[in-house]
PDB file of N, CA and C in Angstrom:
ATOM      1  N   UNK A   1     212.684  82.464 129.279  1.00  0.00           N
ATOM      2  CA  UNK A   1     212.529  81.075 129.634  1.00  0.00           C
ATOM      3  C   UNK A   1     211.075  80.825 130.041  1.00  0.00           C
ATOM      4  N   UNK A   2     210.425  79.832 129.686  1.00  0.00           N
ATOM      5  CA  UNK A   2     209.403  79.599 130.102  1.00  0.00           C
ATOM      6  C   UNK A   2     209.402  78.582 131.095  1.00  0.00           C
ATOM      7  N   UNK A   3     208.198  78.313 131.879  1.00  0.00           N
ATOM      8  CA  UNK A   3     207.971  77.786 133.117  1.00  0.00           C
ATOM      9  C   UNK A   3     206.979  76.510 132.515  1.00  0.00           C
ATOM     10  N   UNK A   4     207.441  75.123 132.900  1.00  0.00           N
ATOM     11  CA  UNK A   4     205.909  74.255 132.580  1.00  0.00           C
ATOM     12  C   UNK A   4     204.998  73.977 133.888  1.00  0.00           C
ATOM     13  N   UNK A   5     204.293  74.268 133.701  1.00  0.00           N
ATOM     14  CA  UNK A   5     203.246  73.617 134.618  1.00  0.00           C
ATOM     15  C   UNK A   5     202.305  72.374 134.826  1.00  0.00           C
ATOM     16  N   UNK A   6     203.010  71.981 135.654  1.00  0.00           N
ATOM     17  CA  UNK A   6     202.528  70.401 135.546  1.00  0.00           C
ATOM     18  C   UNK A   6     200.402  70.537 136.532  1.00  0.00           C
ATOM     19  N   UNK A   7     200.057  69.582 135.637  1.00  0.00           N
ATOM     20  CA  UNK A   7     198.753  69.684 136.023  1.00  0.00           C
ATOM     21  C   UNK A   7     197.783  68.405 136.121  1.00  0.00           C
ATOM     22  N   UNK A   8     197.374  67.887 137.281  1.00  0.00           N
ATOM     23  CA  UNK A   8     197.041  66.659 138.276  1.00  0.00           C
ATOM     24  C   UNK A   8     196.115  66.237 137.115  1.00  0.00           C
ATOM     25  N   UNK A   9     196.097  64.989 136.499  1.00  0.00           N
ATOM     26  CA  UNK A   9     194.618  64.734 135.870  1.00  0.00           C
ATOM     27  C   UNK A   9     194.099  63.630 136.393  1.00  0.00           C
ATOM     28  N   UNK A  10     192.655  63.913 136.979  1.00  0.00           N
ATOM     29  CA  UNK A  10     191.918  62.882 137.632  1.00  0.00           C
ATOM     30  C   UNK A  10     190.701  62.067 136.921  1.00  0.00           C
ATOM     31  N   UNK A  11     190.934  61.108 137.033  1.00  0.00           N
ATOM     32  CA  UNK A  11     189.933  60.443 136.087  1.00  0.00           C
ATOM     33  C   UNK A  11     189.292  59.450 137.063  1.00  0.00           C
ATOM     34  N   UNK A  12     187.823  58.858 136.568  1.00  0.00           N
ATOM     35  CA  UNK A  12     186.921  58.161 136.807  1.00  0.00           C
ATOM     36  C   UNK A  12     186.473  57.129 135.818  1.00  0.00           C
ATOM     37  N   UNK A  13     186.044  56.063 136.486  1.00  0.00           N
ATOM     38  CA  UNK A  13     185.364  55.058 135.135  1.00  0.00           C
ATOM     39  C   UNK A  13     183.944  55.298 134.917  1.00  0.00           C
ATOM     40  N   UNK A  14     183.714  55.489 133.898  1.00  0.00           N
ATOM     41  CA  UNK A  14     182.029  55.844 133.505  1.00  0.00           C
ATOM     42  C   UNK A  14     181.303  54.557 133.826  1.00  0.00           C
ATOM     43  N   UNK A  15     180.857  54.721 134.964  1.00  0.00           N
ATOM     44  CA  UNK A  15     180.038  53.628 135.663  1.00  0.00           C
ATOM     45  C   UNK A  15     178.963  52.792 134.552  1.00  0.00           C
ATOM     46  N   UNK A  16     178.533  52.946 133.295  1.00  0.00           N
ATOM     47  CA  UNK A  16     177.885  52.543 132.281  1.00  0.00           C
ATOM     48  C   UNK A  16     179.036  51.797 131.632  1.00  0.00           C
ATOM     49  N   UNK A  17     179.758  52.174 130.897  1.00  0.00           N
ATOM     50  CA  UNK A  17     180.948  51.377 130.116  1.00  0.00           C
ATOM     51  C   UNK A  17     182.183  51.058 130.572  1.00  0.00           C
ATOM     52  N   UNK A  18     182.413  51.340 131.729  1.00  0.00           N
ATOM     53  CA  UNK A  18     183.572  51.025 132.446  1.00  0.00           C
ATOM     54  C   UNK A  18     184.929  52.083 131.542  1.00  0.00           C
ATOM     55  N   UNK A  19     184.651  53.021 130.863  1.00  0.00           N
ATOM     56  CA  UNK A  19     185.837  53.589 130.770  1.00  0.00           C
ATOM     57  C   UNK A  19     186.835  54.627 130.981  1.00  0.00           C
ATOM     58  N   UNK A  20     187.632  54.306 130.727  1.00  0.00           N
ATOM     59  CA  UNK A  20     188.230  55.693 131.992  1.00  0.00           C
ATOM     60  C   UNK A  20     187.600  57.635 131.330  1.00  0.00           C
ATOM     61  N   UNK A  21     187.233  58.389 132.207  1.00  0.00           N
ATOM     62  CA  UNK A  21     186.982  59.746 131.962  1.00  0.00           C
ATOM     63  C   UNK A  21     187.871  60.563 132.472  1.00  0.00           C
ATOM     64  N   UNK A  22     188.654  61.576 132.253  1.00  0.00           N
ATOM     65  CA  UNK A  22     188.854  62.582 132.678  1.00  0.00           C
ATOM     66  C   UNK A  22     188.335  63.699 133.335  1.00  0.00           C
ATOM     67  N   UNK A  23     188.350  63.913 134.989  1.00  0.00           N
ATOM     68  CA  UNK A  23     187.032  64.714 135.513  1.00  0.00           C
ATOM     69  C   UNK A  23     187.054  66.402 134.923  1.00  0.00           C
ATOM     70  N   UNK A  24     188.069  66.732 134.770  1.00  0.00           N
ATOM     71  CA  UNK A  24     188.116  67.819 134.329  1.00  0.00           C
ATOM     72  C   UNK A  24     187.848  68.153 132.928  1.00  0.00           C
ATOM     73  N   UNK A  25     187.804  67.246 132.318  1.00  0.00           N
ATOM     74  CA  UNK A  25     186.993  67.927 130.761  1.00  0.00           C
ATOM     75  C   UNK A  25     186.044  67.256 129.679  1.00  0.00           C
ATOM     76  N   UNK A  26     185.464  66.311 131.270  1.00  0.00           N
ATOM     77  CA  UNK A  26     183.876  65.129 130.864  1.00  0.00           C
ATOM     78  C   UNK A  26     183.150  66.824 130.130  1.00  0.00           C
ATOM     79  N   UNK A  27     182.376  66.171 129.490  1.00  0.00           N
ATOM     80  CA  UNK A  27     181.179  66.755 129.139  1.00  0.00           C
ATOM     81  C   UNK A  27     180.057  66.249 129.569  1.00  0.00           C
ATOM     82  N   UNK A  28     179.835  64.925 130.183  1.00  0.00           N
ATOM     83  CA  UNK A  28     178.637  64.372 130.858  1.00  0.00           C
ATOM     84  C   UNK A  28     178.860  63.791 131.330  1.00  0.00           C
ATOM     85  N   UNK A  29     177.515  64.325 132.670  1.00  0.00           N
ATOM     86  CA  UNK A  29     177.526  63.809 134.446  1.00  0.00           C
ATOM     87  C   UNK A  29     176.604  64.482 134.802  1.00  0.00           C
ATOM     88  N   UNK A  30     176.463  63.273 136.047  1.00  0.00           N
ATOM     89  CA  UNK A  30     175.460  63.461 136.679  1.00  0.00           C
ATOM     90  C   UNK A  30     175.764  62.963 138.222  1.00  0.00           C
ATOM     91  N   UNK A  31     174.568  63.834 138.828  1.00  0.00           N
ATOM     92  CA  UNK A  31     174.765  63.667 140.814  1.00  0.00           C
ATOM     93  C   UNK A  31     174.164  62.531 140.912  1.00  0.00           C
ATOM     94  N   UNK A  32     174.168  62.227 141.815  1.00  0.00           N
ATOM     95  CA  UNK A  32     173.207  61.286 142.567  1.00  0.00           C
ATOM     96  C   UNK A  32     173.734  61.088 143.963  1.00  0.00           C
ATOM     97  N   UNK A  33     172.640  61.290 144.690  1.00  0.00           N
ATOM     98  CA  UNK A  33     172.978  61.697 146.528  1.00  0.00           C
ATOM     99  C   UNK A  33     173.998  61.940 146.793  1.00  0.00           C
ATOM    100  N   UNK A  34     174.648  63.319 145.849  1.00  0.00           N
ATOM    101  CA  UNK A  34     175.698  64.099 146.295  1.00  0.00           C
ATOM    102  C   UNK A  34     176.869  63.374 145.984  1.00  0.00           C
ATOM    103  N   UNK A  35     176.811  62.559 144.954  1.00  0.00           N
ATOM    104  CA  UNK A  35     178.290  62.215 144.331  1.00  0.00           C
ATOM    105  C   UNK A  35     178.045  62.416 142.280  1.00  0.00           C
ATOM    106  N   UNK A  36     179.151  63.125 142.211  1.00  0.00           N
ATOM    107  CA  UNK A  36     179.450  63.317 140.810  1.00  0.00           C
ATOM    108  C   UNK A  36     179.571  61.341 140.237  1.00  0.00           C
ATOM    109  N   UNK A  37     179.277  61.622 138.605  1.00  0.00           N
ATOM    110  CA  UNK A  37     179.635  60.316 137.624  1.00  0.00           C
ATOM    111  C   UNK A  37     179.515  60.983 136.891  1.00  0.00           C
ATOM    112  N   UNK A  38     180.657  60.623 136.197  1.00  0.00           N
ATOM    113  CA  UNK A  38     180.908  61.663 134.663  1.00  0.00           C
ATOM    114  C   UNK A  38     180.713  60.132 133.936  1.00  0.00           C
ATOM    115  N   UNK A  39     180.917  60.175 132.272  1.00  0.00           N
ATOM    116  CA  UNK A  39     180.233  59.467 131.347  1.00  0.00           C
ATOM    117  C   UNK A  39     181.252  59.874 130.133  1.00  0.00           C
ATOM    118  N   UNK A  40     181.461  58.812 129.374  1.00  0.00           N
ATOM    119  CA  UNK A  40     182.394  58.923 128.261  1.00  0.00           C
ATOM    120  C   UNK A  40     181.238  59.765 126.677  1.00  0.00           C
ATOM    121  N   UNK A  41     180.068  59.678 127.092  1.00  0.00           N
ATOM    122  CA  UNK A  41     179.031  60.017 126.039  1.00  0.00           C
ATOM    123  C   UNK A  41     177.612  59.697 126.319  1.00  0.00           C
ATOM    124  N   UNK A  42     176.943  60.864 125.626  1.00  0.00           N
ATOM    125  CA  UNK A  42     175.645  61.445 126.118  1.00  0.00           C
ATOM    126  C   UNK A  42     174.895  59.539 126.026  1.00  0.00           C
ATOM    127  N   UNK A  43     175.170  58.974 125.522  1.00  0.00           N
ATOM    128  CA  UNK A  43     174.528  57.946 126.196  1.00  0.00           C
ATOM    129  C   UNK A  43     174.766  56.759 127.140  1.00  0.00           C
ATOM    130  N   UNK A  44     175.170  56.784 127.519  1.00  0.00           N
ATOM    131  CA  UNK A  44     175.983  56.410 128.941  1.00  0.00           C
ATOM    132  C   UNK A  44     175.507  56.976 130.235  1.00  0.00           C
ATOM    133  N   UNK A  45     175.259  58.854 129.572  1.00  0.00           N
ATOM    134  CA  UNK A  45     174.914  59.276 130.509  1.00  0.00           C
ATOM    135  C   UNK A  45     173.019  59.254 130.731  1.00  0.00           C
ATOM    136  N   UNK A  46     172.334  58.977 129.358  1.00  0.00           N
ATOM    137  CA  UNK A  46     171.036  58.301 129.370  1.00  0.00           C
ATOM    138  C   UNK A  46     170.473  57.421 129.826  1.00  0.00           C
ATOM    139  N   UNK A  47     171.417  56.740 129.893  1.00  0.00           N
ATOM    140  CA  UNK A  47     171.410  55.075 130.275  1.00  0.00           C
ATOM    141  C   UNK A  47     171.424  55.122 131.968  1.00  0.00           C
ATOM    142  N   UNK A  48     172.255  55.724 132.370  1.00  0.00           N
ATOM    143  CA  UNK A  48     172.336  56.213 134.084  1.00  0.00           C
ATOM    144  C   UNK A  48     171.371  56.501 134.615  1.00  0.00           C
ATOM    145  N   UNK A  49     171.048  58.051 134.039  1.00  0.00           N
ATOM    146  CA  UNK A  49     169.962  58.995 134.702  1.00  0.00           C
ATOM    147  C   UNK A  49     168.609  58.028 134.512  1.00  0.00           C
ATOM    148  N   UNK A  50     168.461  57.254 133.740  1.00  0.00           N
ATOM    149  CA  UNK A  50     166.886  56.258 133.798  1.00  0.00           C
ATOM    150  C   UNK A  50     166.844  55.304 134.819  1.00  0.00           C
ATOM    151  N   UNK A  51     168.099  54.576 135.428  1.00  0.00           N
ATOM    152  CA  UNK A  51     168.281  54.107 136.750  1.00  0.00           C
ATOM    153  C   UNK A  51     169.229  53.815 137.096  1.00  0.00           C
ATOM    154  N   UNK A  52     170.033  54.822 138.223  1.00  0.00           N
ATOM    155  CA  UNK A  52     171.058  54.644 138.656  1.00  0.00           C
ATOM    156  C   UNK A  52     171.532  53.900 139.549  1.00  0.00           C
ATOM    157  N   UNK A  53     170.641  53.617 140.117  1.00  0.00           N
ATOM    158  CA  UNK A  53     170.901  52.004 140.811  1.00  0.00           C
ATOM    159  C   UNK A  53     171.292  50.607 140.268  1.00  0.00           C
ATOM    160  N   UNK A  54     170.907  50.838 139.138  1.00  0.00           N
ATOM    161  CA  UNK A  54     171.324  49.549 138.262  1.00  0.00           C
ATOM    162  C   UNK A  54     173.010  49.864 137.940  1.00  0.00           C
ATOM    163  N   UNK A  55     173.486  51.240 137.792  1.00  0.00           N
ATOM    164  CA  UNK A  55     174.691  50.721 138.373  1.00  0.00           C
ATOM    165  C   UNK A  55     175.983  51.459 138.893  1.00  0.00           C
ATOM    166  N   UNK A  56     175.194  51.156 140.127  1.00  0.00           N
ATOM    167  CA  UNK A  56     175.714  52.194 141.474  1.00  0.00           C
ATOM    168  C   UNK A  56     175.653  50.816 142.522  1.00  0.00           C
ATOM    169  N   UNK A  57     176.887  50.453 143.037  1.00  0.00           N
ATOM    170  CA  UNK A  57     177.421  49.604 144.451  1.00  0.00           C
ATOM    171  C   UNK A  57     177.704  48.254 143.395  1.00  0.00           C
ATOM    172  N   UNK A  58     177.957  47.200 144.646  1.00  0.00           N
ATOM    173  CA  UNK A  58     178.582  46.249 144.471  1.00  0.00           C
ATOM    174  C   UNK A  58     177.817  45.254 143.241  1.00  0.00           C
ATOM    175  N   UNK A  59     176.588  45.759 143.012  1.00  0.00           N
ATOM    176  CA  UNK A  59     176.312  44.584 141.560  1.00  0.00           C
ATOM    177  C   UNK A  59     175.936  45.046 140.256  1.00  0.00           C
ATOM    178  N   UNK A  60     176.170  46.210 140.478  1.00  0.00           N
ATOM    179  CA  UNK A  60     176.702  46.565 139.143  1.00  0.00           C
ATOM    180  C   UNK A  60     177.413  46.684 137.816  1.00  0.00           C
ATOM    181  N   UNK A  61     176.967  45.970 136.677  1.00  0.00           N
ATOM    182  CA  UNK A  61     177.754  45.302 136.065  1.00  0.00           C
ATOM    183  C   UNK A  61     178.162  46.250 134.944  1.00  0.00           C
ATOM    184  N   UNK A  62     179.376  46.815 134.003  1.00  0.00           N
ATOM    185  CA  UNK A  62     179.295  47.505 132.746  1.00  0.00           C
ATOM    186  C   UNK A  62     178.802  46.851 131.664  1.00  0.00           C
ATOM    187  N   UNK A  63     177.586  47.658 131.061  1.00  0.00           N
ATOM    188  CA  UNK A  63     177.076  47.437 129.837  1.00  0.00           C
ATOM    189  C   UNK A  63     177.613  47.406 128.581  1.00  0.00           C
ATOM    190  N   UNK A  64     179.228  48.179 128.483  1.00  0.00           N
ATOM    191  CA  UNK A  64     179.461  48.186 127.141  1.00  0.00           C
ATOM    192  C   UNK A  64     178.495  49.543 126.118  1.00  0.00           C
ATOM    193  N   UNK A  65     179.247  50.003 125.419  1.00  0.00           N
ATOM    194  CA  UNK A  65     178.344  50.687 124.506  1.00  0.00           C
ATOM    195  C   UNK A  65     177.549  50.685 123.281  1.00  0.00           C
TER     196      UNK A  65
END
């Protein structure tokens, strides 16, 4: 008999396109003052790392890809 193992999946919205990521098997992310953002694709995650303030807190708007 086998056993299933159920397994938690946590996801995030890629702060660039607003779409949902899976944290456990993003391929791109990045820190910023000690908080993870994962990214649906390497440009999303380009788009971030050039200024993450543009969209990080309350006026931050998604760009769409």
């Amino acid at each position: 008999m086998s056993e299933r193992v159920q397994t938690t999946s946590v996801t995030e919205l890629d702060p660039v396109c607003g779409m949902t990521v899976d944290t456990a098997t993003a391929e791109y992310r990045s820190f910023n003052d000690g908080k993870a953002y994962y990214f649906c694709a390497a440009g999303c995650k380009a788009n971030f790392d050039k200024n993450p303030a543009k969209f990080i807190g309350a006026g931050a708007k998604s760009e769409g890809h």
